[in-house]
Protein backbone atom coordinates (compact mmCIF):
# COMPACT_ATOMS: atom_id res chain seq x y z
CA UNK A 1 0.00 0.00 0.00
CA UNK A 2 1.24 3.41 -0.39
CA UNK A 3 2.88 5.18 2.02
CA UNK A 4 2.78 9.11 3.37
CA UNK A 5 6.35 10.75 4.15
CA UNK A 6 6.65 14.40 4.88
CA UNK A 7 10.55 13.56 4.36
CA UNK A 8 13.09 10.42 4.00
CA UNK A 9 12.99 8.17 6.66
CA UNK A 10 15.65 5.74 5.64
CA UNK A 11 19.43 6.12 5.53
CA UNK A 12 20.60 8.39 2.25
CA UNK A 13 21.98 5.81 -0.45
CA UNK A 14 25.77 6.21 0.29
CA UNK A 15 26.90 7.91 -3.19
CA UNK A 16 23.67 8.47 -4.55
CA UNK A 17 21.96 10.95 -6.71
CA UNK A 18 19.59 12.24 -8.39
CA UNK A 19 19.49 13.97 -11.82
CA UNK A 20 16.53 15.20 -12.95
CA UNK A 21 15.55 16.76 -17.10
CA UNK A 22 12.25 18.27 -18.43
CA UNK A 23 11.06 17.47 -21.85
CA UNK A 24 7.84 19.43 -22.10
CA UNK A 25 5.15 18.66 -19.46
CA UNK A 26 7.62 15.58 -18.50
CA UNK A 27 10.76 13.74 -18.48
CA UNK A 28 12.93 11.33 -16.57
CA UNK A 29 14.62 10.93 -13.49
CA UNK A 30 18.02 8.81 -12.87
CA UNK A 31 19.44 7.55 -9.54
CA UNK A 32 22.80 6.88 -9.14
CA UNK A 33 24.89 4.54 -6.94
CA UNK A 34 28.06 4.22 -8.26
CA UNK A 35 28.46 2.58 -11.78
CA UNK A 36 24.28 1.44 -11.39
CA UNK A 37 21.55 3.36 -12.08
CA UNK A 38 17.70 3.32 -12.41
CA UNK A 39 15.54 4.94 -14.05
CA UNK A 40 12.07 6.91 -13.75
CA UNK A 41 9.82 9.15 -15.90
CA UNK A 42 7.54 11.97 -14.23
CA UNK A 43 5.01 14.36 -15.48
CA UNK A 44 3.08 16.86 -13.81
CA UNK A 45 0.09 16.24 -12.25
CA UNK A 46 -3.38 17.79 -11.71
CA UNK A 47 -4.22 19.75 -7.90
CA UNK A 48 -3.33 17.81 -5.57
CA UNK A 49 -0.54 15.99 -7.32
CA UNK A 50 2.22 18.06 -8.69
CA UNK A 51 3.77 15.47 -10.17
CA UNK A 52 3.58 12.05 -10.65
CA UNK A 53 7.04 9.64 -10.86
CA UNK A 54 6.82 6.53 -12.08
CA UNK A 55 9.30 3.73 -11.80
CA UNK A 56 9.39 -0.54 -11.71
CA UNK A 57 6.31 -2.22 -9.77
CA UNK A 58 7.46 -4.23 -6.98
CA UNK A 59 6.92 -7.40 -9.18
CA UNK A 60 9.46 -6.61 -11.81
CA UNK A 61 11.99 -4.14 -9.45
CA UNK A 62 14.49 -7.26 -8.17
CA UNK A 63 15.15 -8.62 -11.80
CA UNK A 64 15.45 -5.24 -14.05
CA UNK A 65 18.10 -4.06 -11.06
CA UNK A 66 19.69 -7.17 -9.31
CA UNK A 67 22.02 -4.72 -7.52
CA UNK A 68 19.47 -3.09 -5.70
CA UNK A 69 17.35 -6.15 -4.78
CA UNK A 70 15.12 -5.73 -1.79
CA UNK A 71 15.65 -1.85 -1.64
CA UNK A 72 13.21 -0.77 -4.43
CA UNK A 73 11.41 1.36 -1.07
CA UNK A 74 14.63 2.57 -0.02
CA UNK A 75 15.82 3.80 -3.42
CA UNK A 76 12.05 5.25 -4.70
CA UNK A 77 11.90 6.73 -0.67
CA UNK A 78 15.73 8.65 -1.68
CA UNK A 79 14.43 9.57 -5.05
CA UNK A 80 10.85 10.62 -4.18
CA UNK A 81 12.90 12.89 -1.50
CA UNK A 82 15.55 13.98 -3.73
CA UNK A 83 12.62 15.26 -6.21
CA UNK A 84 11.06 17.34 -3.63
CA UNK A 85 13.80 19.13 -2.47
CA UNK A 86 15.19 19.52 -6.02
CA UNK A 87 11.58 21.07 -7.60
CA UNK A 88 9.05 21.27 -4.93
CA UNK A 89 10.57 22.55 -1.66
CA UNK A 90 8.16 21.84 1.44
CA UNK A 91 5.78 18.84 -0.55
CA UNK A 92 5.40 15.78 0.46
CA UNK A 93 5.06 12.31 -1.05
CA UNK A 94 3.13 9.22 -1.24
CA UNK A 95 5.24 5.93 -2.27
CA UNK A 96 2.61 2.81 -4.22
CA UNK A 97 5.88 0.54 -4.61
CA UNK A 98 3.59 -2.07 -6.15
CA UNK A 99 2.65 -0.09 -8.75
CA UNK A 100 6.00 1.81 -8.70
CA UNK A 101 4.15 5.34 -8.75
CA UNK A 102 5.21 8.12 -6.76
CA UNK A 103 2.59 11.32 -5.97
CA UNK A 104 4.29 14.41 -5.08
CA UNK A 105 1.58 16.47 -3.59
CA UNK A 106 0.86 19.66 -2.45
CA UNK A 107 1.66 20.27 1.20
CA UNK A 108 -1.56 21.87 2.05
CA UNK A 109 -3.15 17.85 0.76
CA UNK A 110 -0.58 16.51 3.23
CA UNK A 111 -1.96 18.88 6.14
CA UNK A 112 -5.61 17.59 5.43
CA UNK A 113 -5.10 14.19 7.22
CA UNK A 114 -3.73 13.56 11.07
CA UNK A 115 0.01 13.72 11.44
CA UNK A 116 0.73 10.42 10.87
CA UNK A 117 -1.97 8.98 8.84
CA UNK A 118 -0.98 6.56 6.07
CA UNK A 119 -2.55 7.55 2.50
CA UNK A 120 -4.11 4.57 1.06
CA UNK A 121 -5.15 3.97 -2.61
CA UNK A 122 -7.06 0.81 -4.06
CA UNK A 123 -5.26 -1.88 -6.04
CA UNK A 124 -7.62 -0.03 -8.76
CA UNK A 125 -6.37 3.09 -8.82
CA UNK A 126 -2.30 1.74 -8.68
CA UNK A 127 -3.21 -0.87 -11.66
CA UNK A 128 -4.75 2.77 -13.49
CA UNK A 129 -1.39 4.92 -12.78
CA UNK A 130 0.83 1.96 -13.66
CA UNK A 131 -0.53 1.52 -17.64
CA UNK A 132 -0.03 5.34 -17.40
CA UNK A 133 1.88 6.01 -20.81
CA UNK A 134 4.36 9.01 -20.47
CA UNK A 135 2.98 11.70 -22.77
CA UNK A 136 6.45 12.05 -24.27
CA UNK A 137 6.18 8.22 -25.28
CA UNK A 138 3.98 6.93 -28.41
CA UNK A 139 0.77 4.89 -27.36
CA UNK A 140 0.76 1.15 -29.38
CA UNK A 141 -2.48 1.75 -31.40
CA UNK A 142 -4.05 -0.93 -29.58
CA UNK A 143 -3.14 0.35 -25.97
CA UNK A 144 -5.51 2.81 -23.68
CA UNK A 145 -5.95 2.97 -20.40
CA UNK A 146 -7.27 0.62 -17.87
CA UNK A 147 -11.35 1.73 -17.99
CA UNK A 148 -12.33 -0.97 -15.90
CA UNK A 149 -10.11 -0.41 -13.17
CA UNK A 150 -12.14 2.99 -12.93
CA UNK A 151 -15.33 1.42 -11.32
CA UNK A 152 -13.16 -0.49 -8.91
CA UNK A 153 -11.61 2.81 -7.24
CA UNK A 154 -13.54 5.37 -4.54
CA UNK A 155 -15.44 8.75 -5.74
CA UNK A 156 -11.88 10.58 -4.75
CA UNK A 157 -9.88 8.43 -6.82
CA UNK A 158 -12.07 9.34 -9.64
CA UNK A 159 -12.07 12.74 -8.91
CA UNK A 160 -8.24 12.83 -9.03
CA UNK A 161 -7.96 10.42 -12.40
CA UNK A 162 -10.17 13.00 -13.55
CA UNK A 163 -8.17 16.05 -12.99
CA UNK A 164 -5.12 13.76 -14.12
CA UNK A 165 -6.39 13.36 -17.50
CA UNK A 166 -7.65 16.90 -18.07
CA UNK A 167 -3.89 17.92 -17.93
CA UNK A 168 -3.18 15.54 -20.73
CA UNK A 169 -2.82 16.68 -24.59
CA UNK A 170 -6.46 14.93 -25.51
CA UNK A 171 -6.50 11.79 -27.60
CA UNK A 172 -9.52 9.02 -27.72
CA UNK A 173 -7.75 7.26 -24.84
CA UNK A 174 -8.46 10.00 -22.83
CA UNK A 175 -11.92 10.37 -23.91
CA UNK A 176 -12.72 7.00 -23.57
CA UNK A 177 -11.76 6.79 -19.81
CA UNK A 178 -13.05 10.26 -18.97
CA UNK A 179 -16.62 8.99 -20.24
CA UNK A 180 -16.65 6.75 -17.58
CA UNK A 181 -16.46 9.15 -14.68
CA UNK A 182 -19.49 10.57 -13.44
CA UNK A 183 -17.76 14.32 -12.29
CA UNK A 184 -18.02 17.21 -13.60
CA UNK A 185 -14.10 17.75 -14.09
CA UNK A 186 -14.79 14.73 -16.39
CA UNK A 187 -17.66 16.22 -18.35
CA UNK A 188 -16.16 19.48 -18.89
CA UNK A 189 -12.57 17.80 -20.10
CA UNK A 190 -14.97 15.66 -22.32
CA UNK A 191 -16.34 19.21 -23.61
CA UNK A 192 -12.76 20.52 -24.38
CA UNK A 193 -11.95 17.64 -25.94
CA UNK A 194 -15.26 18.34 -28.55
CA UNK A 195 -13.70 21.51 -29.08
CA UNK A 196 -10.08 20.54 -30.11
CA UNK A 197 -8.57 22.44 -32.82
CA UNK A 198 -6.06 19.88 -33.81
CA UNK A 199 -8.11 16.62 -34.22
CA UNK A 200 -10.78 15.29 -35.94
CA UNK A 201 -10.75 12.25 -34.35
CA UNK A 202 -10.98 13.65 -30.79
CA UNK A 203 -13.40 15.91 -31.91
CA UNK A 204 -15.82 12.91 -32.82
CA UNK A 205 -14.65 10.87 -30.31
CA UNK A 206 -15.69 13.33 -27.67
CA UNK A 207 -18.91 14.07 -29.64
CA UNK A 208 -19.81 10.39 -30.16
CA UNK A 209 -19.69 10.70 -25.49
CA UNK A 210 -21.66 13.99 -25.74
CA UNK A 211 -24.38 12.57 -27.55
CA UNK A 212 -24.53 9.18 -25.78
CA UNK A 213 -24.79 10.83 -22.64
CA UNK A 214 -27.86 13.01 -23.91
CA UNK A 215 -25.49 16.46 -24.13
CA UNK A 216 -25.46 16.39 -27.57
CA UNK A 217 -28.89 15.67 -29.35
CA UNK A 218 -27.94 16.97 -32.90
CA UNK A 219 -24.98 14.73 -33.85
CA UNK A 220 -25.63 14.81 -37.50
CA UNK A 221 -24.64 18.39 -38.46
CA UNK A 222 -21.28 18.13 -36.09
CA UNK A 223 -20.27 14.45 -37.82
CA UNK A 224 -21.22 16.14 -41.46
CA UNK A 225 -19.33 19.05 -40.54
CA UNK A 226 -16.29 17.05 -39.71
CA UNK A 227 -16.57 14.47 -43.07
CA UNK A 228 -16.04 17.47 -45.09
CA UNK A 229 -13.09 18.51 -43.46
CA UNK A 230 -11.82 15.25 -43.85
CA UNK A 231 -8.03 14.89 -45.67
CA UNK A 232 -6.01 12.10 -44.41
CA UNK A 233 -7.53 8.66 -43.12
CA UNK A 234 -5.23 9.36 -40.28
CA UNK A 235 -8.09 12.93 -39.11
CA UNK A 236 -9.86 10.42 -38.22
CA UNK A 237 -11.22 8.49 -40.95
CA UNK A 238 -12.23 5.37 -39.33
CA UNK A 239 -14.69 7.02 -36.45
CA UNK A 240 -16.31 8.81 -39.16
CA UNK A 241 -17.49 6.44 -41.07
CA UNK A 242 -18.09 4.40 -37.75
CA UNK A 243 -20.63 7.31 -36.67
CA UNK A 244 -21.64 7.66 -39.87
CA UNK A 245 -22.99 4.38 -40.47
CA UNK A 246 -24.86 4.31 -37.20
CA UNK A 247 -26.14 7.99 -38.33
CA UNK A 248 -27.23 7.00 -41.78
CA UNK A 249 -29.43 10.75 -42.20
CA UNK A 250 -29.49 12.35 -45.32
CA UNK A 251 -27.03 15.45 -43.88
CA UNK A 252 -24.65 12.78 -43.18
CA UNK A 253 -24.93 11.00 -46.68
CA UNK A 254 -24.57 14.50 -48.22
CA UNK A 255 -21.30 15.14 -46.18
CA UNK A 256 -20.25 11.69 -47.48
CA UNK A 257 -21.13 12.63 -51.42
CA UNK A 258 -19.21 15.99 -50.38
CA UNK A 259 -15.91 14.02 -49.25
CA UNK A 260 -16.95 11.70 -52.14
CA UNK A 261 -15.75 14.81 -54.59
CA UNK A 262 -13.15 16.16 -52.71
CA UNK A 263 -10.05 15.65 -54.28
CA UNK A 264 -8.85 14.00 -50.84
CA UNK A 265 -7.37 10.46 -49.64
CA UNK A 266 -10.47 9.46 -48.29
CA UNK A 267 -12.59 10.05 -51.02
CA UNK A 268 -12.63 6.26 -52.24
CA UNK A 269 -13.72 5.52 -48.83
CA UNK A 270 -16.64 7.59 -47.82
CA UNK A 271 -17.73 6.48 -51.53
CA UNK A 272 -17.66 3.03 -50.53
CA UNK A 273 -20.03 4.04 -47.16
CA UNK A 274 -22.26 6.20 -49.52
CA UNK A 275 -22.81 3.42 -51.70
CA UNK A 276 -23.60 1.35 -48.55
CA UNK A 277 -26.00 3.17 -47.14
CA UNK A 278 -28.11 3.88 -50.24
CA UNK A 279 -28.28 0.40 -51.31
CA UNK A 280 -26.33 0.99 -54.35
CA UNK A 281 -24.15 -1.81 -53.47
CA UNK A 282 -22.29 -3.82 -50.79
CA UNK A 283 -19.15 -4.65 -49.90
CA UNK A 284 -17.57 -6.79 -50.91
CA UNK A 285 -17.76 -4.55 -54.56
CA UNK A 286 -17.76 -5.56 -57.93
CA UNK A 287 -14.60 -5.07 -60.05
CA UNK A 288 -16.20 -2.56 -61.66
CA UNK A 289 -17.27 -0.75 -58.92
CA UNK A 290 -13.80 -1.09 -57.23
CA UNK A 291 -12.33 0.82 -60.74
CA UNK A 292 -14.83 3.63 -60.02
CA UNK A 293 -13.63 3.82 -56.21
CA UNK A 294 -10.07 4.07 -57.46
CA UNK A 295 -10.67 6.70 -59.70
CA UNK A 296 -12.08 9.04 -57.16
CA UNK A 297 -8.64 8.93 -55.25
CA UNK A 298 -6.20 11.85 -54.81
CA UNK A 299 -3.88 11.36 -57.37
CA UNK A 300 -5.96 10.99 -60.12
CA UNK A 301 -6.40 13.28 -62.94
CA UNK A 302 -9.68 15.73 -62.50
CA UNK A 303 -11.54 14.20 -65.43
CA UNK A 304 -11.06 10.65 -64.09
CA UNK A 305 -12.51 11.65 -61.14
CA UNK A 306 -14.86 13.82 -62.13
CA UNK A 307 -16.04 11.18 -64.41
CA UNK A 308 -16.35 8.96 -61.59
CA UNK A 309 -17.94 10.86 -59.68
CA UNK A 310 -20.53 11.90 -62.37
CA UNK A 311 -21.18 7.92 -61.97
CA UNK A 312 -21.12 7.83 -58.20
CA UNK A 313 -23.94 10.43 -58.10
CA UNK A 314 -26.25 8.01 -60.72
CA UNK A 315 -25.79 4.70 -58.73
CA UNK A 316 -26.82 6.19 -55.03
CA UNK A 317 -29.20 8.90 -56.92
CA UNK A 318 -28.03 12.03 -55.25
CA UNK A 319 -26.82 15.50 -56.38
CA UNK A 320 -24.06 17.31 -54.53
CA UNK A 321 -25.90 20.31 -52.66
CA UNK A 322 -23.07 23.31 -52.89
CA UNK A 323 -25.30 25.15 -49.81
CA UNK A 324 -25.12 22.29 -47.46
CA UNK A 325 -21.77 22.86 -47.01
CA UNK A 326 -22.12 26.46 -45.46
């Protein structure tokens, strides 16, 4: 379980230190003991955390640093200490050493519990922090955070996961766990997130929470708005169609018969949906239809696609509307 310090209680390392560097809202801590070392990333955290350290769980600790065996809370105590009084004079710390997460928190948090009291987290909430991905590392595309472990922790835990991933540069990942918090830190993150200037995809993806949570009703003009900005299948490609196919209106179709003329790399695609959706055909396509598809790409000359196009608009029966997208 974790425990509160207002200040190392063990004996200092003899030779160690600590060297701390910043990349961004992050970055990574090494202790030194001679010719060994360890290392640690950190980020900043959300009130009452001002930073969070992360280093080995317990389980893996002995094997990645045999020459520190059995002093993983001696060495995370020293560096948890060393952090304070390097960057945050007068915190104090809490030390999870199964889930190898250090909280640096504010000392006026500390204060708010009798001298002495140990801070205790659930297994929940140290499982969450420890599939915590440094922002200044890539995400594998099929990694996010641990939602479940969300329901497992207590209404503060929540409340501080919450205010954790606010401070985060939003992705889905973020959205996906925030939509599981019932705060309103969470719904107001989930509300920045709609608004994101840089992403497509977190735009929809926060839209997509909106509107299953009954904040959003109209859904349809916001996913049409963002098909026609479409470029790259990397915007965010995938949700859209997702959304679109479970929002089959006819503003949505027109957005897709919009992105459908676009000289764009996901033209071919939102063809393919259009085509779907009106019945015009299925997928797996015909040959024929798969030329047509092709010929609406990017690099295409105009009067190939054009000409495809021309076709596109016969099979699902539609015009392009020039006002709808105003």
């Amino acid at each position: 379980m974790p425990r509160r310090e207002s200040r190392a209680t063990g004996r200092r390392p003899l030779g160690a230190s600590v060297e701390i560097t910043q990349s961004g809202r992050g970055g990574s801590i090494t202790y030194r003991e001679g010719a060994n070392a360890a290392g640690f990333d950190w980020e900043f955290g959300a009130s009452p955390a001002i930073a969070l350290i992360f280093g080995p769980t317990a389980e893996v600790w002995d094997r990645r640093y045999p020459w520190a065996a059995g002093r993983q809370a001696e060495i995370c105590d020293f560096v948890a200490s060393e952090a304070v009084r390097q960057q945050a004079n007068g915190a104090h710390f809490e030390v999870d050493l199964e889930s190898g997460t250090i909280s640096v928190l504010e000392r006026t948090h500390a204060k708010s519990r009798p001298e002495g009291a140990r801070a205790t987290h659930t297994a929940a909430y140290a499982r969450f922090i420890a599939g915590i991905v440094p922002p200044w590392q890539e995400w594998r595309e099929d990694q996010a955070y641990d939602v479940a472990a969300i329901a497992e922790m207590t209404a503060a835990e929540r409340a501080e996961i919450a205010g954790l991933l606010a401070e985060r540069p939003p992705t889905w990942r973020e959205v996906a766990a925030l939509s599981v918090i019932d705060a309103d830190a969470a719904r107001r993150a989930i509300e920045a997130a709609a608004n994101n200037h840089l992403s497509i995809d977190v735009r929809l993806a926060a839209a997509e929470v909106m509107h299953d949570q009954g904040r959003l009703p109209d859904l349809d003009a916001l996913l049409a708005r963002e098909i026609r900005n479409l470029h790259r299948p990397a915007d965010g490609l995938t949700r859209a169609l997702r959304l679109a196919e479970r929002h089959p209106s006819d503003t949505v179709k027109q957005a897709l018969l919009w992105a459908s003329y676009n000289a764009t790399e996901c033209a071919p695609r939102c063809a393919g949906l259009l085509l779907s959706l009106t019945g015009a055909g299925k997928p797996p396509f015909s040959a024929e239809v798969e030329r047509l598809l092709r010929k609406l790409d990017l690099h295409n000359s105009y009067f190939d696609r054009k000409a495809a196009f021309d076709e596109l608009c016969r099979l699902v029966g539609m015009e392009l509307d020039p006002g709808a997208a105003s």
